[in-house]
Protein backbone atom coordinates (compact mmCIF):
# COMPACT_ATOMS: atom_id res chain seq x y z
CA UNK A 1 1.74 23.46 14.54
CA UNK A 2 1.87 20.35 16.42
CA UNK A 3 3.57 17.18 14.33
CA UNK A 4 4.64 13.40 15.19
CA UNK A 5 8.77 13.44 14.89
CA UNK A 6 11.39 10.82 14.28
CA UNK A 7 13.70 12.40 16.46
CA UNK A 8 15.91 8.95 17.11
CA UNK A 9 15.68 5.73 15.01
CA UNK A 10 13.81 2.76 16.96
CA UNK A 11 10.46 1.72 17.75
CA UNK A 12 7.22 3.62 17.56
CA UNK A 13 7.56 4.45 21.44
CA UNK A 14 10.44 6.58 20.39
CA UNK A 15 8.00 9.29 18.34
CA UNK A 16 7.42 12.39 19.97
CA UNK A 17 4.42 14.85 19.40
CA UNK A 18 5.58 18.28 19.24
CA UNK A 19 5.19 21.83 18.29
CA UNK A 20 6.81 22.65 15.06
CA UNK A 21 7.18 25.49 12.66
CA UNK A 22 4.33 26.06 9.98
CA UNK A 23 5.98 25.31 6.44
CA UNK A 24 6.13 28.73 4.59
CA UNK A 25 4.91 28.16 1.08
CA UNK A 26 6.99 28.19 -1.98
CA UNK A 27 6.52 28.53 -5.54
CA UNK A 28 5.13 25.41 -6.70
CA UNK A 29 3.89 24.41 -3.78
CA UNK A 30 0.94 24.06 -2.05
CA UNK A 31 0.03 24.54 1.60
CA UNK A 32 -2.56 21.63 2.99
CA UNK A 33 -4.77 21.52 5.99
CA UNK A 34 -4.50 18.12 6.84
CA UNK A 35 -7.80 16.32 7.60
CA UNK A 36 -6.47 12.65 7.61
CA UNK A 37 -3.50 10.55 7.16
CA UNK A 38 -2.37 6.96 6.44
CA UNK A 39 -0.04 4.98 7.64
CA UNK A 40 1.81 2.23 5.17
CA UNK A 41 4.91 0.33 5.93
CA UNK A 42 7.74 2.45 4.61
CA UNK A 43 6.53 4.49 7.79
CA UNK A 44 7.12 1.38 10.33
CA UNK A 45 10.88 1.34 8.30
CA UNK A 46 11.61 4.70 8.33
CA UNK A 47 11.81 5.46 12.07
CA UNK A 48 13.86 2.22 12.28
CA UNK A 49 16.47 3.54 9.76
CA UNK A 50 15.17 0.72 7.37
CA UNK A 51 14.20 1.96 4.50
CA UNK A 52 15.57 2.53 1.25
CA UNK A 53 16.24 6.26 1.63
CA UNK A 54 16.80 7.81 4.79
CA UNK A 55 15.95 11.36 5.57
CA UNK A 56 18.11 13.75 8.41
CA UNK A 57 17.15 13.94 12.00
CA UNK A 58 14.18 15.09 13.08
CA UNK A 59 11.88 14.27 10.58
CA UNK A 60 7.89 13.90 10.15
CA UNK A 61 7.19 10.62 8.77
CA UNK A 62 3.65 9.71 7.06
CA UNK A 63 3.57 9.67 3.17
CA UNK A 64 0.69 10.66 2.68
CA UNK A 65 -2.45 12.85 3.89
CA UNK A 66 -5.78 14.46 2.68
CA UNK A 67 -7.25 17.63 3.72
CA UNK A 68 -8.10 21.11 2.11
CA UNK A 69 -5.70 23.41 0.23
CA UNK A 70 -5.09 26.65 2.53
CA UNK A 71 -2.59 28.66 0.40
CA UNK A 72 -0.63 28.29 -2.84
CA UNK A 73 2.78 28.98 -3.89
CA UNK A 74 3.93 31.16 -7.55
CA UNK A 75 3.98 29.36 -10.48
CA UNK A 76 0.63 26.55 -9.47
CA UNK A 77 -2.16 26.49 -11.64
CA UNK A 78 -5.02 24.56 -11.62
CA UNK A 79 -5.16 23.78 -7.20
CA UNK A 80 -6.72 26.84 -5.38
CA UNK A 81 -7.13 27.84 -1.88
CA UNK A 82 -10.07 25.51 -0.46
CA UNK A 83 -9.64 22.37 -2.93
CA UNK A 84 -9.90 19.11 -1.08
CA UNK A 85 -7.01 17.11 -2.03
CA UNK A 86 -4.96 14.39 -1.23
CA UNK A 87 -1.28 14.47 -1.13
CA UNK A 88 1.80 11.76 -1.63
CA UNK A 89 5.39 13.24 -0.15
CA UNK A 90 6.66 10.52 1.71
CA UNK A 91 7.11 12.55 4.22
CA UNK A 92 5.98 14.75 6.77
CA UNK A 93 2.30 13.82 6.72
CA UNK A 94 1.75 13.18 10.34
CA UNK A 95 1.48 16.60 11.18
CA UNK A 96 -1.40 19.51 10.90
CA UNK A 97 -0.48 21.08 7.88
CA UNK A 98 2.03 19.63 5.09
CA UNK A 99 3.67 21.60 2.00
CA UNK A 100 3.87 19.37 -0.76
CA UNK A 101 4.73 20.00 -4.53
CA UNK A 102 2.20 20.90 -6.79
CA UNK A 103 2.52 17.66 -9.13
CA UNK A 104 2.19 15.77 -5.91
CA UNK A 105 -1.37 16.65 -5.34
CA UNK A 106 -4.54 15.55 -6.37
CA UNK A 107 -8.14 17.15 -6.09
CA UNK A 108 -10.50 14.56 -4.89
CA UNK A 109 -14.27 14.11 -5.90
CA UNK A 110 -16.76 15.55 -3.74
CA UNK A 111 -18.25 12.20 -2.73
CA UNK A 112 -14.82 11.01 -1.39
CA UNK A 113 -14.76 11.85 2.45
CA UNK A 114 -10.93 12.48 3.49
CA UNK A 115 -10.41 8.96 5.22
CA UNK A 116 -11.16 7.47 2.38
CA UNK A 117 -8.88 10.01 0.45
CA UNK A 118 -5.89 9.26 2.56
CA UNK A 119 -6.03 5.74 2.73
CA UNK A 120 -6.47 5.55 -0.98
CA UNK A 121 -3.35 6.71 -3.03
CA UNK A 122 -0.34 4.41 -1.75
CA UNK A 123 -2.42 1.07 -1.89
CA UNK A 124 -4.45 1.37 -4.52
CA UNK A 125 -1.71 3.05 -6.95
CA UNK A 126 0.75 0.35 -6.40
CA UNK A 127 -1.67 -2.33 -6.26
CA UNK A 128 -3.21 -0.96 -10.09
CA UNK A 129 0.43 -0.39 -11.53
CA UNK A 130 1.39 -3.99 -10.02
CA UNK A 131 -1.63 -5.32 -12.12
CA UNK A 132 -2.71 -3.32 -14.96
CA UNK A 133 1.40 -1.98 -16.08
CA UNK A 134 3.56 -4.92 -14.64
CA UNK A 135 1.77 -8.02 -14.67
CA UNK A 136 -1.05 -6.64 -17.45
CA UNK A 137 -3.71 -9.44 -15.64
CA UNK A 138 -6.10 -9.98 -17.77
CA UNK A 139 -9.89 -11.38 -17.21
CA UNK A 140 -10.18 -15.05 -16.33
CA UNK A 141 -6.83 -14.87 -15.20
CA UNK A 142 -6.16 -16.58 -11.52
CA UNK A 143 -4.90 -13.98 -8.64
CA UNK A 144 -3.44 -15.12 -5.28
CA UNK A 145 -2.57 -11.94 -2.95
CA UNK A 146 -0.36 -12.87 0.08
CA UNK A 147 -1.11 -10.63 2.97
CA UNK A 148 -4.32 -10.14 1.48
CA UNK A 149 -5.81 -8.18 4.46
CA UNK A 150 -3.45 -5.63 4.98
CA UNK A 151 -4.20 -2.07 3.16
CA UNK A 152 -2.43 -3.25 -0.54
CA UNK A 153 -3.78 -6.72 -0.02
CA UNK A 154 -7.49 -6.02 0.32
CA UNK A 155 -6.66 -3.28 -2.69
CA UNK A 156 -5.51 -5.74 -5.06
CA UNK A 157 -8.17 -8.05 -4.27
CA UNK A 158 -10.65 -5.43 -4.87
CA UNK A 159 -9.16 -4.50 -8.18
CA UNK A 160 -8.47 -8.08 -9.33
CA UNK A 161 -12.28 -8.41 -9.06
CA UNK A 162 -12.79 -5.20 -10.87
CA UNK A 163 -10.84 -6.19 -13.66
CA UNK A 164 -12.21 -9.88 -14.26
CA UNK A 165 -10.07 -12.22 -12.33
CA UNK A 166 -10.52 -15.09 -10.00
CA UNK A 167 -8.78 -13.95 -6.04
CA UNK A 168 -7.08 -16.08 -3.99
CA UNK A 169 -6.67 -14.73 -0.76
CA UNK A 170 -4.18 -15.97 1.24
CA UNK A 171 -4.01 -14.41 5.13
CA UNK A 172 -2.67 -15.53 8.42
CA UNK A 173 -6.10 -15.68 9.96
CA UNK A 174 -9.69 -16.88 9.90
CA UNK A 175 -10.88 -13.18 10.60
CA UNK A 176 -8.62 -11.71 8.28
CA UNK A 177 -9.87 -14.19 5.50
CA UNK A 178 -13.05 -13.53 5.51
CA UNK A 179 -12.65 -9.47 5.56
CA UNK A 180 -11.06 -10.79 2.41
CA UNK A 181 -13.92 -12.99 1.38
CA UNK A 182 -16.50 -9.63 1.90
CA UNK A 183 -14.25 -7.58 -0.37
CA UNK A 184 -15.11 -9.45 -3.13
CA UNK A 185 -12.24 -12.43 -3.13
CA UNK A 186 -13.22 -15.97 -4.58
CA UNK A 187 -11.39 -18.22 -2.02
CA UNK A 188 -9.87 -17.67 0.57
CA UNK A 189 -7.15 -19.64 2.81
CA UNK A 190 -4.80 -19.26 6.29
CA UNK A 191 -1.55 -19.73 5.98
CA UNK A 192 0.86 -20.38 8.42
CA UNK A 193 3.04 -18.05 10.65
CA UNK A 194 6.66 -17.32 11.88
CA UNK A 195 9.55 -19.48 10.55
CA UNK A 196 8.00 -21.83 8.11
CA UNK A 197 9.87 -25.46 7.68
CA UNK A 198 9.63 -27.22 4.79
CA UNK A 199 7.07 -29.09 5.16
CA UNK A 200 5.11 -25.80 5.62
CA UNK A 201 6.10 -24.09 2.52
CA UNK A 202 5.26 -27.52 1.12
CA UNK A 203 1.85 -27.45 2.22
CA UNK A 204 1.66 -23.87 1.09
CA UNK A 205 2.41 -25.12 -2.22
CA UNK A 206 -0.15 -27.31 -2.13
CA UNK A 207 -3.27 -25.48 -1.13
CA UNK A 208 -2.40 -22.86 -4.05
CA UNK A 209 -2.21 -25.73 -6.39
CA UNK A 210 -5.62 -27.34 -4.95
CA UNK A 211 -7.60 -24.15 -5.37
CA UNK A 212 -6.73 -22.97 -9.50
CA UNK A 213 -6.67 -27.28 -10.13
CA UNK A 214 -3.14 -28.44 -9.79
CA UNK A 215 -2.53 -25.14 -12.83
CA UNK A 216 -1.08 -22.60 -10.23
CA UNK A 217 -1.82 -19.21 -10.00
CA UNK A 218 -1.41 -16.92 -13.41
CA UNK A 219 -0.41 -13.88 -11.18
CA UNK A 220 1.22 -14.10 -7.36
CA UNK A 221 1.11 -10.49 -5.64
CA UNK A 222 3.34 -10.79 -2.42
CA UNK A 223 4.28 -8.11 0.05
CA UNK A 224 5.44 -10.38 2.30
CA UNK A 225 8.37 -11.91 0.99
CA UNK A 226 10.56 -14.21 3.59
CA UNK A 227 9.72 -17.94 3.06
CA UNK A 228 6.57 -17.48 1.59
CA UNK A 229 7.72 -16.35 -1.57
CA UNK A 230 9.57 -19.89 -3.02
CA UNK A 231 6.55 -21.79 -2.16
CA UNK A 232 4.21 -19.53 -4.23
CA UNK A 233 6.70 -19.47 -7.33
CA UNK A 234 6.53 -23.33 -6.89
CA UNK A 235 2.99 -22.70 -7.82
CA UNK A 236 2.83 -20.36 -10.28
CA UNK A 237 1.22 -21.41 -13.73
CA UNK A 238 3.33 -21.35 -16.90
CA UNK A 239 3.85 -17.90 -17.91
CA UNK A 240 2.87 -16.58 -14.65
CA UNK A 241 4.28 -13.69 -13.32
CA UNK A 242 5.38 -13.27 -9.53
CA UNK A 243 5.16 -9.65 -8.73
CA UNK A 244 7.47 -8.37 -5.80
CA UNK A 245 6.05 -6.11 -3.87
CA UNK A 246 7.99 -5.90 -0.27
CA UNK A 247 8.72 -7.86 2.61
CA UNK A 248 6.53 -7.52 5.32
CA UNK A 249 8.20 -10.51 7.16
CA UNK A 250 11.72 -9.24 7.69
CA UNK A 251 13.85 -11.28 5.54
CA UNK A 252 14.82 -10.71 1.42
CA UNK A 253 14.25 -13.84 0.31
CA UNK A 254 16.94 -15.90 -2.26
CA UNK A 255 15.05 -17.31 -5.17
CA UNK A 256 16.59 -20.45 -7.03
CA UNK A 257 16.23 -18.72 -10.03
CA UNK A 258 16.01 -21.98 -12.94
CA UNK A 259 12.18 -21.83 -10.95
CA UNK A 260 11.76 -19.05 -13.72
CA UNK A 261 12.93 -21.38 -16.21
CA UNK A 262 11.11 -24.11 -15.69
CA UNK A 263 7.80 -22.58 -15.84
CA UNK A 264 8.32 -20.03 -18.50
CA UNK A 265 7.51 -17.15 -15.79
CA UNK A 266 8.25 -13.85 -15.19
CA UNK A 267 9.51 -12.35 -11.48
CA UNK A 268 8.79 -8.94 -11.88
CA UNK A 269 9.81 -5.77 -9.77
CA UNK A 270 7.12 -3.04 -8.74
CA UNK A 271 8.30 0.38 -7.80
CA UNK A 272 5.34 2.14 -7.63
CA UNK A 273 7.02 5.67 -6.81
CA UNK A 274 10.33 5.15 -9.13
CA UNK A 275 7.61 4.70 -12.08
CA UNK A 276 5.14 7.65 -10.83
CA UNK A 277 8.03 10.64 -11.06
CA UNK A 278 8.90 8.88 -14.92
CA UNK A 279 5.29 8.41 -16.12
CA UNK A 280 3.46 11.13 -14.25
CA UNK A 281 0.90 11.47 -16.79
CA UNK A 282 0.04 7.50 -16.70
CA UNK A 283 -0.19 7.34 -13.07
CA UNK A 284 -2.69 10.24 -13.61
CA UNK A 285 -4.83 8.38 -15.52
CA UNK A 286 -4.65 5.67 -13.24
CA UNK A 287 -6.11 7.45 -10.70
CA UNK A 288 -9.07 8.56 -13.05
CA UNK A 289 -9.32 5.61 -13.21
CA UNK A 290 -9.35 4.57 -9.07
CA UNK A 291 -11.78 7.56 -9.05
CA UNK A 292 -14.30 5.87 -11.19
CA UNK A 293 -14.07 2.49 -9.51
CA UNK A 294 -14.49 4.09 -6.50
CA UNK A 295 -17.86 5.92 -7.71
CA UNK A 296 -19.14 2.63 -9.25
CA UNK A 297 -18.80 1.07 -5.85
CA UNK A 298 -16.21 -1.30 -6.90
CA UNK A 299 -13.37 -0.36 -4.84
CA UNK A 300 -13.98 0.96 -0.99
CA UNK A 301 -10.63 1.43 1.05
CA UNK A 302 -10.96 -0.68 4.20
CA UNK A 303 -10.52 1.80 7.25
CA UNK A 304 -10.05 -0.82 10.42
CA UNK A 305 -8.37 1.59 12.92
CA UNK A 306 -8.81 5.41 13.64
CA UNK A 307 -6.14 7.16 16.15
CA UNK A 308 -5.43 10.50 16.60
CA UNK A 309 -2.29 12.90 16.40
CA UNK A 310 -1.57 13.05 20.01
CA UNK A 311 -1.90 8.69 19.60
CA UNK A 312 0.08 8.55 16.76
CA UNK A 313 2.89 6.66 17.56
CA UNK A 314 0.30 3.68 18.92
CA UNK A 315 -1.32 3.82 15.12
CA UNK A 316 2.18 2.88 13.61
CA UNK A 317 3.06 0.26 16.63
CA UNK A 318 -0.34 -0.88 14.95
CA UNK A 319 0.43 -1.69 11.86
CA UNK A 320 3.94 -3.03 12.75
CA UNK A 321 2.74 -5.59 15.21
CA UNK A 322 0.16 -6.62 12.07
CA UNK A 323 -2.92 -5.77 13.94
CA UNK A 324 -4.12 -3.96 11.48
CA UNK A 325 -7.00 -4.84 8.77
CA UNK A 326 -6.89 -2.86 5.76
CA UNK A 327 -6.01 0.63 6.28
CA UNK A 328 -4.58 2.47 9.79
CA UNK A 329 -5.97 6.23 9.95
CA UNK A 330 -4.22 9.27 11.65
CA UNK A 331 -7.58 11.97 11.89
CA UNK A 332 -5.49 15.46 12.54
């Protein structure tokens, strides 16, 4: 089968499409026919030798895919031969057929198409655990999402809407901002780019304190990280609760930490996959839960870019030169 390898860390241009063994199917396991993948940015680490774990060379990255079940190991129950399903392994996606571990699968509703599928679970998972488990944002509450039209950003706005609160969008342009403002977000504003000064992080400050009236925002959501994440603290309400998510622009940032003090706030940690292989049976219902958004129309993954296998290494340059809007697609 042909796949997209990781045969030596470094850029995207370093991927190579090649022909690769057909996983053999083990018990508990399930074979998939991939139909579609996504790409998120633990992919755009990975081949860089980034991330938090790092797998042997070669390797398939892609986390996760959606396609049709095509055979089934000993011991499954419940996932047959012709399901449509989606798939998270953190691995090995970007390739025609994946074997992935039976409590890593989930059948998908008939009126999902498989683009959809695949650019649903990462984003939208973390973006309802960030929300509903680790900040528990409640309705009337104030929401400002940093990188708010990148595939977790336009998520969370869409579910801060579905759950009652007021969005903030916060993006680093006027095109990206209103993408932001059609998914459903109440204001919208561009921030600025590349090393910001201090007068810059002051300003930044100051617009998120001009749109929720000088109270600050109840709940920050930031994948971005860098020096964008002291200015939003600095405008957090009391009791507010800064949810890191990643760090999209390079550097960890160092947080004076009495800022937590002094407003009576809460920096909280979101490891969506850590939490999924303790709580299996929560993150299940969360999806239910995704599911029937997604049928009542309130939540619609954003799919901006479409590539193919062949082009696959140019769909995760993509997303790592921040091109993208919403979600980058891999169609296998």
């Amino acid at each position: 089968m042909k796949a997209l390898q990781c045969v030596e860390l470094g850029m995207p241009d370093k991927l190579q499409v090649n022909d690769v063994p057909e996983p053999e199917i083990l018990p508990g396991h399930v074979l998939i026919e991939n139909k579609a993948c996504s790409i998120n940015f633990p992919d755009v680490l990975m081949i860089q030798g980034l991330y938090q774990f790092q797998p042997e060379l070669p390797f398939i990255p892609g986390g996760e895919s959606a396609g049709v079940v095509c055979a089934v190991g000993e011991g499954v129950e419940g996932v047959n031969i012709g399901d449509r399903v989606f798939a998270m392994t953190g691995l090995g996606a970007f390739a025609e057929k994946i074997l992935a571990p039976q409590h890593a699968v989930v059948k998908i509703p008939e009126s999902m198409d498989f683009d959809t599928a695949a650019a649903l679970p990462m984003t939208y998972g973390t973006s309802l655990y960030a929300l509903k488990q680790r900040a528990e944002l409640k309705e009337g509450e104030t929401l400002l999402v940093l990188g708010a039209a990148g595939g977790v950003g336009l998520a969370t706005v869409e579910l801060g809407k579905a759950m009652g609160a007021k969005v903030i969008a916060a993006a680093s342009t006027q095109e990206k901002i209103d993408l932001c403002l059609e998914h459903g977000a109440d204001e919208a504003f561009v921030y600025p780019t590349g090393n910001l000064d201090k007068d810059q992080q002051k300003e930044l400050s100051s617009k998120i304190k001009e749109l929720t009236g000088g109270a600050g925002a109840n709940v920050v959501y930031d994948p971005v990280g860098d020096a964008y994440s002291e200015p939003c603290i600095r405008a957090t309400a009391w009791d507010g609760r800064y949810l890191v998510i990643g760090f999209a622009a390079g550097q960890i940032p160092k947080i004076p930490i009495n800022l937590a003090l002094l407003k009576g706030m809460k920096i909280v940690g979101v490891f969506w996959g850590a939490w999924v292989g303790m709580f299996p049976e929560e993150n299940k219902k969360n999806f239910e839960e995704l599911f029937k958004l997604h049928a009542e129309g309130k939540i619609n993954p954003e799919v901006s870019d479409s590539f193919n296998l062949d082009d696959g290494a140019n769909a995760i340059a993509h997303l790592k030169d921040r091109k993208a809007r919403g979600k980058v697609i891999i169609k296998i």
